[in-house]
Protein backbone atom coordinates (compact mmCIF):
# COMPACT_ATOMS: atom_id res chain seq x y z
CA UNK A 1 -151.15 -87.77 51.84
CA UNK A 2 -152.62 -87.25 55.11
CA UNK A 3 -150.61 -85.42 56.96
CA UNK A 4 -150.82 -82.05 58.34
CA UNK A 5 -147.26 -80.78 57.59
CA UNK A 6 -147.84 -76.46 58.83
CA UNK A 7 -146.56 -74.49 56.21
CA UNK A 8 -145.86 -71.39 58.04
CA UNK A 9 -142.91 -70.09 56.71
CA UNK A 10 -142.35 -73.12 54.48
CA UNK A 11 -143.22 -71.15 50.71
CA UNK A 12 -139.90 -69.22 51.98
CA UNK A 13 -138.01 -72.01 53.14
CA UNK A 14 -139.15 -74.36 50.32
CA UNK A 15 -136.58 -73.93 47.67
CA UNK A 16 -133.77 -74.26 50.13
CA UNK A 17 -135.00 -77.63 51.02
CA UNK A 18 -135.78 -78.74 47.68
CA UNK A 19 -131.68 -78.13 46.79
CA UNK A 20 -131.19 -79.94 50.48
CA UNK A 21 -133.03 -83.28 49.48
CA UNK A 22 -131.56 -82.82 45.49
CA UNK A 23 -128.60 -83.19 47.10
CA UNK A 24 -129.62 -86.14 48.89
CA UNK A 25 -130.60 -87.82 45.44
CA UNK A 26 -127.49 -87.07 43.67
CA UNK A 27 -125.64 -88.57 46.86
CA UNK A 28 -127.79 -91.49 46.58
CA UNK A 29 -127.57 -91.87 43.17
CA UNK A 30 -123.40 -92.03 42.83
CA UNK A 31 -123.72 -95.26 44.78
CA UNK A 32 -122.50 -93.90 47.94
CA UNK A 33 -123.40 -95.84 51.19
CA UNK A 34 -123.89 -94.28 54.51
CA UNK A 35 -123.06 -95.32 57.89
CA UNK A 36 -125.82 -95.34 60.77
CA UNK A 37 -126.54 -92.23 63.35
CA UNK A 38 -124.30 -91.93 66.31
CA UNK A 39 -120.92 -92.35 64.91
CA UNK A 40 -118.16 -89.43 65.70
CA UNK A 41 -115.18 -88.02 63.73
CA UNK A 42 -112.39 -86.77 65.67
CA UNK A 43 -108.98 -85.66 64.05
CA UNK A 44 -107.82 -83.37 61.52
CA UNK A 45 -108.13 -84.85 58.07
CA UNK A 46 -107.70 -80.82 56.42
CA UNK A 47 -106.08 -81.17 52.90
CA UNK A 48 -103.58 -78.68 51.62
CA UNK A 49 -102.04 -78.60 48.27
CA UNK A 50 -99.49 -81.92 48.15
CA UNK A 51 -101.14 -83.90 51.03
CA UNK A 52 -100.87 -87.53 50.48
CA UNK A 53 -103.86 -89.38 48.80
CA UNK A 54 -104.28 -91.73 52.42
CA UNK A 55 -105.87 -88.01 53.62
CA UNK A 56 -108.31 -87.48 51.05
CA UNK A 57 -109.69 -91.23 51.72
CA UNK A 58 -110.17 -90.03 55.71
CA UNK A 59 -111.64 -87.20 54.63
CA UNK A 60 -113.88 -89.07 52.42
CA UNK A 61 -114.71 -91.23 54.98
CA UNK A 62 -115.67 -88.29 57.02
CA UNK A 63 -118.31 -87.14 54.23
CA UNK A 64 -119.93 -90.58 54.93
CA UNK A 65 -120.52 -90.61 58.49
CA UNK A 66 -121.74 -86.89 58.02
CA UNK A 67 -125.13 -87.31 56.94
CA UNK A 68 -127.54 -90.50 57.09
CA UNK A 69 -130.32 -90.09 54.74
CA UNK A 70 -130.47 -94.18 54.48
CA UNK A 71 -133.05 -94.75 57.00
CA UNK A 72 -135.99 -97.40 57.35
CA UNK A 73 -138.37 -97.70 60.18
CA UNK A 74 -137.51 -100.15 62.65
CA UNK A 75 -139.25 -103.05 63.53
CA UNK A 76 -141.65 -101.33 66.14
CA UNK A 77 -145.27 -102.34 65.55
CA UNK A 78 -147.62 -98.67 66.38
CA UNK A 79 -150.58 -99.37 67.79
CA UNK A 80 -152.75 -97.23 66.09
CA UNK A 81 -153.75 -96.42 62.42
CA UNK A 82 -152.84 -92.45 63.12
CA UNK A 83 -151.12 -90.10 65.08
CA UNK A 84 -151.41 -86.65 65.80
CA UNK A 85 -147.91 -84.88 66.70
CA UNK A 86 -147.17 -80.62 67.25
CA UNK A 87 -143.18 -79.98 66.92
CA UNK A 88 -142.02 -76.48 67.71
CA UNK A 89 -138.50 -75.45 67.32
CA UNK A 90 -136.13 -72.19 68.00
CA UNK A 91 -136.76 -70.16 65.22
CA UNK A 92 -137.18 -70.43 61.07
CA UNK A 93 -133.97 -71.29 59.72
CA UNK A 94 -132.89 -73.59 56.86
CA UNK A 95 -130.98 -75.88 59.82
CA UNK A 96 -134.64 -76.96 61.04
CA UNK A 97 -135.79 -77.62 56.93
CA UNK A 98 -133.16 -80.13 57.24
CA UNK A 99 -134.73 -81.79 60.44
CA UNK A 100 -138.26 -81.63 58.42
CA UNK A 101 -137.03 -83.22 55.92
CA UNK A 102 -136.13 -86.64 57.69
CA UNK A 103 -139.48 -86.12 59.98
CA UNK A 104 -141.28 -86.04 56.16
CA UNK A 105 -139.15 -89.11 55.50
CA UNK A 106 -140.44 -90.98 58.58
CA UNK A 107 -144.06 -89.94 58.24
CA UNK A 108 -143.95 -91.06 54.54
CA UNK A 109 -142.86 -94.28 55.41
CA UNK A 110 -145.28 -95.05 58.17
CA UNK A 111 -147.92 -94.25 55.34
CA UNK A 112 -146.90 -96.78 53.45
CA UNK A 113 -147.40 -99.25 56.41
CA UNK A 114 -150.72 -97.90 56.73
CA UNK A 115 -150.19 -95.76 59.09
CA UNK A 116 -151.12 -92.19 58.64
CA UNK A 117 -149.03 -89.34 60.88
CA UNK A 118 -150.57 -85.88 60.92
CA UNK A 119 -147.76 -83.46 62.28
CA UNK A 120 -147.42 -79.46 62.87
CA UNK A 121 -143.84 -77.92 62.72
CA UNK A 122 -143.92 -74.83 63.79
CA UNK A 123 -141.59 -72.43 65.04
CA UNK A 124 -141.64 -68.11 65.35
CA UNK A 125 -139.01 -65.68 62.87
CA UNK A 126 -136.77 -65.00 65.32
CA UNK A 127 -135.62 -66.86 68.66
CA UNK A 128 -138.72 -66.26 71.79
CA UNK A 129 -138.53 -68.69 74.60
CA UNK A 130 -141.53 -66.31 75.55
CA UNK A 131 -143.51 -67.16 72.05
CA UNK A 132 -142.50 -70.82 72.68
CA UNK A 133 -143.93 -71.03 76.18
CA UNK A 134 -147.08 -69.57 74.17
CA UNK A 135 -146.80 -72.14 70.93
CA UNK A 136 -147.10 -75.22 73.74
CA UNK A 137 -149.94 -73.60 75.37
CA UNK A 138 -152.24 -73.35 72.93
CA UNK A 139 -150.95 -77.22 71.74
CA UNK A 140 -151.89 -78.16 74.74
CA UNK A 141 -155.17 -77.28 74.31
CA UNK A 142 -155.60 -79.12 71.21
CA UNK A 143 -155.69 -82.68 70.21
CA UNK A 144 -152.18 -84.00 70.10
CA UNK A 145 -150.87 -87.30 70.73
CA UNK A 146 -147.30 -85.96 71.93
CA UNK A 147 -145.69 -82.56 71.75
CA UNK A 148 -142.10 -81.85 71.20
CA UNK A 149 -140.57 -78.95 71.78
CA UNK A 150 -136.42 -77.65 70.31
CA UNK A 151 -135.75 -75.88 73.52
CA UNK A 152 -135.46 -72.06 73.18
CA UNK A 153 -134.38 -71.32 76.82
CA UNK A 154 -134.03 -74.03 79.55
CA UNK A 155 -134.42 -71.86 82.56
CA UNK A 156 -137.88 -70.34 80.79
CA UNK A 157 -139.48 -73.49 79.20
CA UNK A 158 -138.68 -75.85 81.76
CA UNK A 159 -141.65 -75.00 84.22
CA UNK A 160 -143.78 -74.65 81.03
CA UNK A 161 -143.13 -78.49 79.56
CA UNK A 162 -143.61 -79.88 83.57
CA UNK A 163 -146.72 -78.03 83.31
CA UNK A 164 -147.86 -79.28 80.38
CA UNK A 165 -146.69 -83.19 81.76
CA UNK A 166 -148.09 -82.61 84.98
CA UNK A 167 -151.51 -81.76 83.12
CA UNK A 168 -151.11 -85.23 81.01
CA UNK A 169 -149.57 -83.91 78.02
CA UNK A 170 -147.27 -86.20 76.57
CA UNK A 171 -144.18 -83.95 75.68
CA UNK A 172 -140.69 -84.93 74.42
CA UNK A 173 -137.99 -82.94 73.52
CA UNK A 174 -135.79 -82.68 69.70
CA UNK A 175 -133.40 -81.40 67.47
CA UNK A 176 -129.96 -79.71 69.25
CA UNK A 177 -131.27 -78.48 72.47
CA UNK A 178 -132.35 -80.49 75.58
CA UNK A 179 -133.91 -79.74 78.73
CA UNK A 180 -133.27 -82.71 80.56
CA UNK A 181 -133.57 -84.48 84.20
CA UNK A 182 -130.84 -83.24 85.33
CA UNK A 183 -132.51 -79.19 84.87
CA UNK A 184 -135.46 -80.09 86.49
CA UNK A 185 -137.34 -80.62 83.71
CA UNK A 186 -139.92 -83.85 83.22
CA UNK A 187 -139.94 -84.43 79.81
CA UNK A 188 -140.45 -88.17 78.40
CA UNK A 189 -137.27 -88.32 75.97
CA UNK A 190 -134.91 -86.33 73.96
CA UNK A 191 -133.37 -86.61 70.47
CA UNK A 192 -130.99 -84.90 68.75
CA UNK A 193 -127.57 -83.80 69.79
CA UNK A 194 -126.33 -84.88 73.23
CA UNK A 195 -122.47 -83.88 72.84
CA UNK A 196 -122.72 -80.13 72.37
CA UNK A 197 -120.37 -79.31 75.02
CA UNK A 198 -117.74 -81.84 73.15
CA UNK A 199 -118.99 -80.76 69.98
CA UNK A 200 -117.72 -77.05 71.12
CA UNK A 201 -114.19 -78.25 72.54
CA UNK A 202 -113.33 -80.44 69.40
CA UNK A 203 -114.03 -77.33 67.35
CA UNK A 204 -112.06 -75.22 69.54
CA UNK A 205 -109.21 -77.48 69.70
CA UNK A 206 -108.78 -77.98 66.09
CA UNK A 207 -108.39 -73.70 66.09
CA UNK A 208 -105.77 -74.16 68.90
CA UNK A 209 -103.87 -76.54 67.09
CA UNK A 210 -104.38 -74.36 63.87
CA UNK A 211 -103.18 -71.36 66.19
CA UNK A 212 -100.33 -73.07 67.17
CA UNK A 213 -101.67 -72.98 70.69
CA UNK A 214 -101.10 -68.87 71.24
CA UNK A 215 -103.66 -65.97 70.31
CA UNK A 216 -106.54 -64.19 70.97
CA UNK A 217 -109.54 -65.32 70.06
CA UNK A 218 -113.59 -64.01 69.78
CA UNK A 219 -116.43 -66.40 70.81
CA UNK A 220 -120.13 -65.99 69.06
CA UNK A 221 -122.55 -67.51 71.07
CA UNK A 222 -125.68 -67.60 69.24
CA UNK A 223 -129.13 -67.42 71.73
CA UNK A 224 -128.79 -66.41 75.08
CA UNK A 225 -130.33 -69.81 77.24
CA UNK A 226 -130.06 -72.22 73.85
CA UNK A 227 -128.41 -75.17 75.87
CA UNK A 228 -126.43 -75.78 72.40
CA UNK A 229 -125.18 -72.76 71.95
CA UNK A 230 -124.30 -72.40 75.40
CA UNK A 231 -122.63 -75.48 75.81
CA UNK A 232 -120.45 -75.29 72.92
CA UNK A 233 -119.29 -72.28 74.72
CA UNK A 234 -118.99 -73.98 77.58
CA UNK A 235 -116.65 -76.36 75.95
CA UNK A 236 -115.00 -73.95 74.16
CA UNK A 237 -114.23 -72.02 76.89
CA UNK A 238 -112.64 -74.67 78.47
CA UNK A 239 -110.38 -76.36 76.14
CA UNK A 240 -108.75 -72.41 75.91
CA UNK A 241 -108.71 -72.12 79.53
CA UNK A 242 -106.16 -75.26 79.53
CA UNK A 243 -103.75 -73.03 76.93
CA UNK A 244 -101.72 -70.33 78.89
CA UNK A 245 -101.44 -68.67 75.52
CA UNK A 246 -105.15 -68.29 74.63
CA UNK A 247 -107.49 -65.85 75.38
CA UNK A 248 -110.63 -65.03 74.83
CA UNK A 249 -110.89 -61.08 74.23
CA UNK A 250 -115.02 -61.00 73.55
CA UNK A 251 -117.59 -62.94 73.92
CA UNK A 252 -121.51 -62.12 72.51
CA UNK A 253 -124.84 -63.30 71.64
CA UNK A 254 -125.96 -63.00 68.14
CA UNK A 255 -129.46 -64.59 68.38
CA UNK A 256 -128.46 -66.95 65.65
CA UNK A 257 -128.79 -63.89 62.93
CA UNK A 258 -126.24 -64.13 60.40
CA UNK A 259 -126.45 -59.88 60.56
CA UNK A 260 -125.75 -59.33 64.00
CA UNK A 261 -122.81 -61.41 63.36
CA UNK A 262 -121.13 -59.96 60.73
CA UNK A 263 -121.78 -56.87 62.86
CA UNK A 264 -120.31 -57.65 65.99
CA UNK A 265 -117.36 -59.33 64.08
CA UNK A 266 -116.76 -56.13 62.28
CA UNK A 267 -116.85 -54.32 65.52
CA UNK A 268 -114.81 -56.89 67.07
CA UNK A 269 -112.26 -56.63 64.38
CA UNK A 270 -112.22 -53.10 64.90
CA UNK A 271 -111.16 -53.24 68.55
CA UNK A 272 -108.92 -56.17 68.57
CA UNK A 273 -106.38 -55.95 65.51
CA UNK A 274 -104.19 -58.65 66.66
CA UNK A 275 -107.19 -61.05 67.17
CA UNK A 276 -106.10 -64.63 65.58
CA UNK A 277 -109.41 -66.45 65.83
CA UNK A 278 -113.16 -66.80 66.23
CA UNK A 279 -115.45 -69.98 67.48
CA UNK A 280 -118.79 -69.74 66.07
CA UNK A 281 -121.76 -71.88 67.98
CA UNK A 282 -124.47 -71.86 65.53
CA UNK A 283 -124.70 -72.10 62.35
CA UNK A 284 -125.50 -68.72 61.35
CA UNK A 285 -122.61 -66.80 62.47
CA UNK A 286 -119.81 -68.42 60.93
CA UNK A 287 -121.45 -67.19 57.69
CA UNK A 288 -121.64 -63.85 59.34
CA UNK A 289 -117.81 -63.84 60.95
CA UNK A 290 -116.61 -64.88 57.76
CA UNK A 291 -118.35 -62.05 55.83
CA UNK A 292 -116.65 -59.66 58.53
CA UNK A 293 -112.93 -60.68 58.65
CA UNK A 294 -113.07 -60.58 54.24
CA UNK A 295 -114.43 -57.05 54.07
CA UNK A 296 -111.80 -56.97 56.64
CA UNK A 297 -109.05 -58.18 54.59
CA UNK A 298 -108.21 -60.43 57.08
CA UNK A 299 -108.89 -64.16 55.62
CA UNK A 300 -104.52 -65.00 55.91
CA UNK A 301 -105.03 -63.92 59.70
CA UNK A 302 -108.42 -65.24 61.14
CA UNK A 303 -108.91 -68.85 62.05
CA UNK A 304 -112.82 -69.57 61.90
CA UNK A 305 -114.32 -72.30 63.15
CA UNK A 306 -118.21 -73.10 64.01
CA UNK A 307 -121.04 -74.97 63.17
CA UNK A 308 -122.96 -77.29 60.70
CA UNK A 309 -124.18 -77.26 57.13
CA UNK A 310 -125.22 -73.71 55.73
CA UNK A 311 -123.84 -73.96 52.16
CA UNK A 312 -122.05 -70.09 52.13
CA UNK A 313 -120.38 -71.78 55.28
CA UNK A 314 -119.38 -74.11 53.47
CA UNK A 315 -118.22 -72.40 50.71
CA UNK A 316 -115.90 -70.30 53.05
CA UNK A 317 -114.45 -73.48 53.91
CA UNK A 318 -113.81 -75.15 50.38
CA UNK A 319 -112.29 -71.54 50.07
CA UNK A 320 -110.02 -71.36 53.25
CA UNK A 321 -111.79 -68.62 54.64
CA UNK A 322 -113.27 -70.96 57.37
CA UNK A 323 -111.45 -73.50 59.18
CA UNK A 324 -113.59 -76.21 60.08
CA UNK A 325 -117.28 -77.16 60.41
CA UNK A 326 -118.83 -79.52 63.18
CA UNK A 327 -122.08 -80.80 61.05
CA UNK A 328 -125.09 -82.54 62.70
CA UNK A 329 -126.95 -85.21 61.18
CA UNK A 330 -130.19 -83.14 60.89
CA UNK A 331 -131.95 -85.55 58.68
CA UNK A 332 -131.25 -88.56 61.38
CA UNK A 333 -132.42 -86.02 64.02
CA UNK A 334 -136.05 -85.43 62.42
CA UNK A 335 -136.33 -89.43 61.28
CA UNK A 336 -135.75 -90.85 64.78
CA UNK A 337 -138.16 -88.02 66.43
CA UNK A 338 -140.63 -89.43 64.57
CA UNK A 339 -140.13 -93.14 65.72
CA UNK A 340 -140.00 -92.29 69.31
CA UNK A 341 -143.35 -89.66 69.44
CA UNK A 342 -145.37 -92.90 67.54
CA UNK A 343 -143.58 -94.83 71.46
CA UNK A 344 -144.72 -92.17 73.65
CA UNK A 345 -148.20 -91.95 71.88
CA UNK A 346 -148.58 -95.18 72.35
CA UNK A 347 -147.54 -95.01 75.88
CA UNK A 348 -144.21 -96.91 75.96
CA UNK A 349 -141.85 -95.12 78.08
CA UNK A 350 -138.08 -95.17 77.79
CA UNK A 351 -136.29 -97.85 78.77
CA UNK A 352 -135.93 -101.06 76.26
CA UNK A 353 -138.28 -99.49 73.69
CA UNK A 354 -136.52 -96.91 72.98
CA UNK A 355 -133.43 -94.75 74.89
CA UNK A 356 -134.25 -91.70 76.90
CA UNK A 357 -131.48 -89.77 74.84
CA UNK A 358 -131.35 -90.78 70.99
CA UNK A 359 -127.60 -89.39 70.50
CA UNK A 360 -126.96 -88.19 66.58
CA UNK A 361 -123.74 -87.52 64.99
CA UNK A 362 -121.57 -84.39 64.54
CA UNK A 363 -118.77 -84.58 62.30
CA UNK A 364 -116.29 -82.11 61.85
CA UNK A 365 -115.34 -81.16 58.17
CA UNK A 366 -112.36 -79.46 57.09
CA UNK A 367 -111.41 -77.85 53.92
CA UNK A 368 -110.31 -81.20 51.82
CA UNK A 369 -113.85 -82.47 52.61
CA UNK A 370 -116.21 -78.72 51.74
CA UNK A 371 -116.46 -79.54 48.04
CA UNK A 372 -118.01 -83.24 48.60
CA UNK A 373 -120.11 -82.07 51.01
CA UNK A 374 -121.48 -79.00 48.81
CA UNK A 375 -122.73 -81.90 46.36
CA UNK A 376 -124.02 -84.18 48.80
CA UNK A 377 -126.50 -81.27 50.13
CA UNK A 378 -126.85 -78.72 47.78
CA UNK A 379 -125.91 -80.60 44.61
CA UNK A 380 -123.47 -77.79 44.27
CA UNK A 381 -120.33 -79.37 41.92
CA UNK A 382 -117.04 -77.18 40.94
């Protein structure tokens, strides 16, 4: 093929992908179209036993703004025959085996133009912005056309990427975490999720409403210095701070392990018995909470909400256990990176060839919609 897809970690990530892009091809195959990237569902669009058939077609609708995986290469001529990219992300987790999969997608497709793209993906077991300052270094010294980089720690990375820019390294950033202008840092262009903060107060609205706008509630974090994680907080935070009924009783970092989760939930559970609710801004511990507040016995009592696509999380939610998802368009995120490191290898800068920030979707899926989605990307029917 040509390319130079790293398989660190892949052999152990492989056969969660391959159910990822079968679920993809049944999708496909029912005839199903797909709107483009950047579209946003707001609203409820839950389904309880006796809602009205007008709710299952919104929540339908909401299954088909989720996930693009109908995506051709623009019309953007490269100027070269091959390209040489390194993309490092937070940590290896079946969320970032989405994102390869549309970057395979892209790279595939240039081949067929005659273009060949070589590409690394790389990332460490667990979340190190200190390992990550390390992975770009030693990129640096090697023969890449750009460098991207899922940022593992804005405060820590940022002087590494200007260093690598200010040395002539041609580095972008992907995926759900920015570090932007506006931090100080110098990177070329960003794509991937720029509505985390809203992402976080959507989520945390919908458990308000659920909550009847009283309670106490538990916040999971995620990484300490992920600009995702922490802005979902941020937003979360927030939208309770405008309820004089809500509280948040804990807050804590679970360094996106679905483990530490469960444990601090159980802890958490321990210590607060009247808690109502928990936000959850990755998407490893709302597989983790949820595991918690049923060994618990607590299911009828808990309101869960969180993040993305991991398919016990959504199993939880077809069940009732969770409330309600926010999913990101991974496969979008990893096509589009693609596109805009062949620009910045060939030198265009942002502007009118291609944005600064490429903005992909986040939907947020509630229990009516948990079963579609379960076939769409794990080919998982009832």
């Amino acid at each position: 093929m040509g390319r130079k897809a790293d398989r660190t970690g892949w052999k152990k990530r492989q056969s969660r992908a391959l159910i990822f892009l079968s679920g993809m091809m049944i999708f496909c195959g029912c005839g199903l179209w797909l709107n483009g990237c950047g579209s946003r569902t707001e609203g409820e669009g839950r389904l309880e036993a006796g809602t009205e058939s007008v709710q299952d077609g919104v929540e339908q609708e909401n299954m088909l703004r989720a996930v693009d995986f109908d995506h051709e290469l623009d019309d953007y001529e490269p100027l070269k025959k091959e390209y040489n990219f390194y993309f490092t992300y937070k940590m290896v987790h079946p969320w970032w085996d989405a994102v390869a999969l549309g970057i395979e997608d892209a790279a595939g497709q240039y081949e067929e133009q005659g273009v060949t793209i070589h590409y690394e993906y790389l990332a460490p077991e667990i979340v190190s912005a200190q390992d990550q300052i390390l992975r770009l270094e030693d990129a640096s010294r090697r023969d890449f056309d750009v460098i991207g980089v899922d940022v593992a720690d804005v405060d820590m990375v940022t002087p590494a990427i200007n260093r690598l820019i200010e040395a002539g390294q041609k580095v972008m950033t992907f995926s759900s975490s920015d570090a932007d202008r506006e931090n100080g840092c110098h990177r070329i262009a960003y794509v991937g999720n720029t509505h985390n903060y809203e992402d976080g107060a959507e989520l945390t609205e919908a458990l308000c409403g659920k909550l009847g706008y009283s309670g106490k509630v538990a916040l999971l974090i995620g990484s300490r210095g992920a600009p995702c994680h922490e802005d979902r907080a941020l937003g979360a935070r927030d939208v309770i701070a405008k309820y004089m009924n809500m509280e948040i009783v804990e807050t804590v970092y679970d360094e996106d392990s679905v483990d530490k989760a469960y444990e601090y939930t159980r802890e958490i559970l321990g210590r607060h018995p009247d808690l109502s609710g928990i936000i959850c801004c990755n998407m490893s511990n709302p597989v983790g909470a949820a595991r918690a507040v049923i060994e618990a016995g607590r299911e009828d009592e808990i309101v869960i909400v969180g993040m993305d696509h991991d398919q016990e999380a959504l199993q939880y939610l077809r069940d009732g256990i969770i409330y309600a998802l926010g999913v990101q368009d991974c496969y979008s995120i990893g096509f589009d990176t693609v596109q805009t490191a062949v620009r910045i290898a060939d030198g265009q800068l942002p502007g009118e060839a291609y944005p600064e920030k490429t903005e992909e979707s986040t939907t947020i899926i509630y229990q009516g919609g948990a079963a579609t989605m379960l076939r769409i990307l794990y080919g998982e029917i009832d």
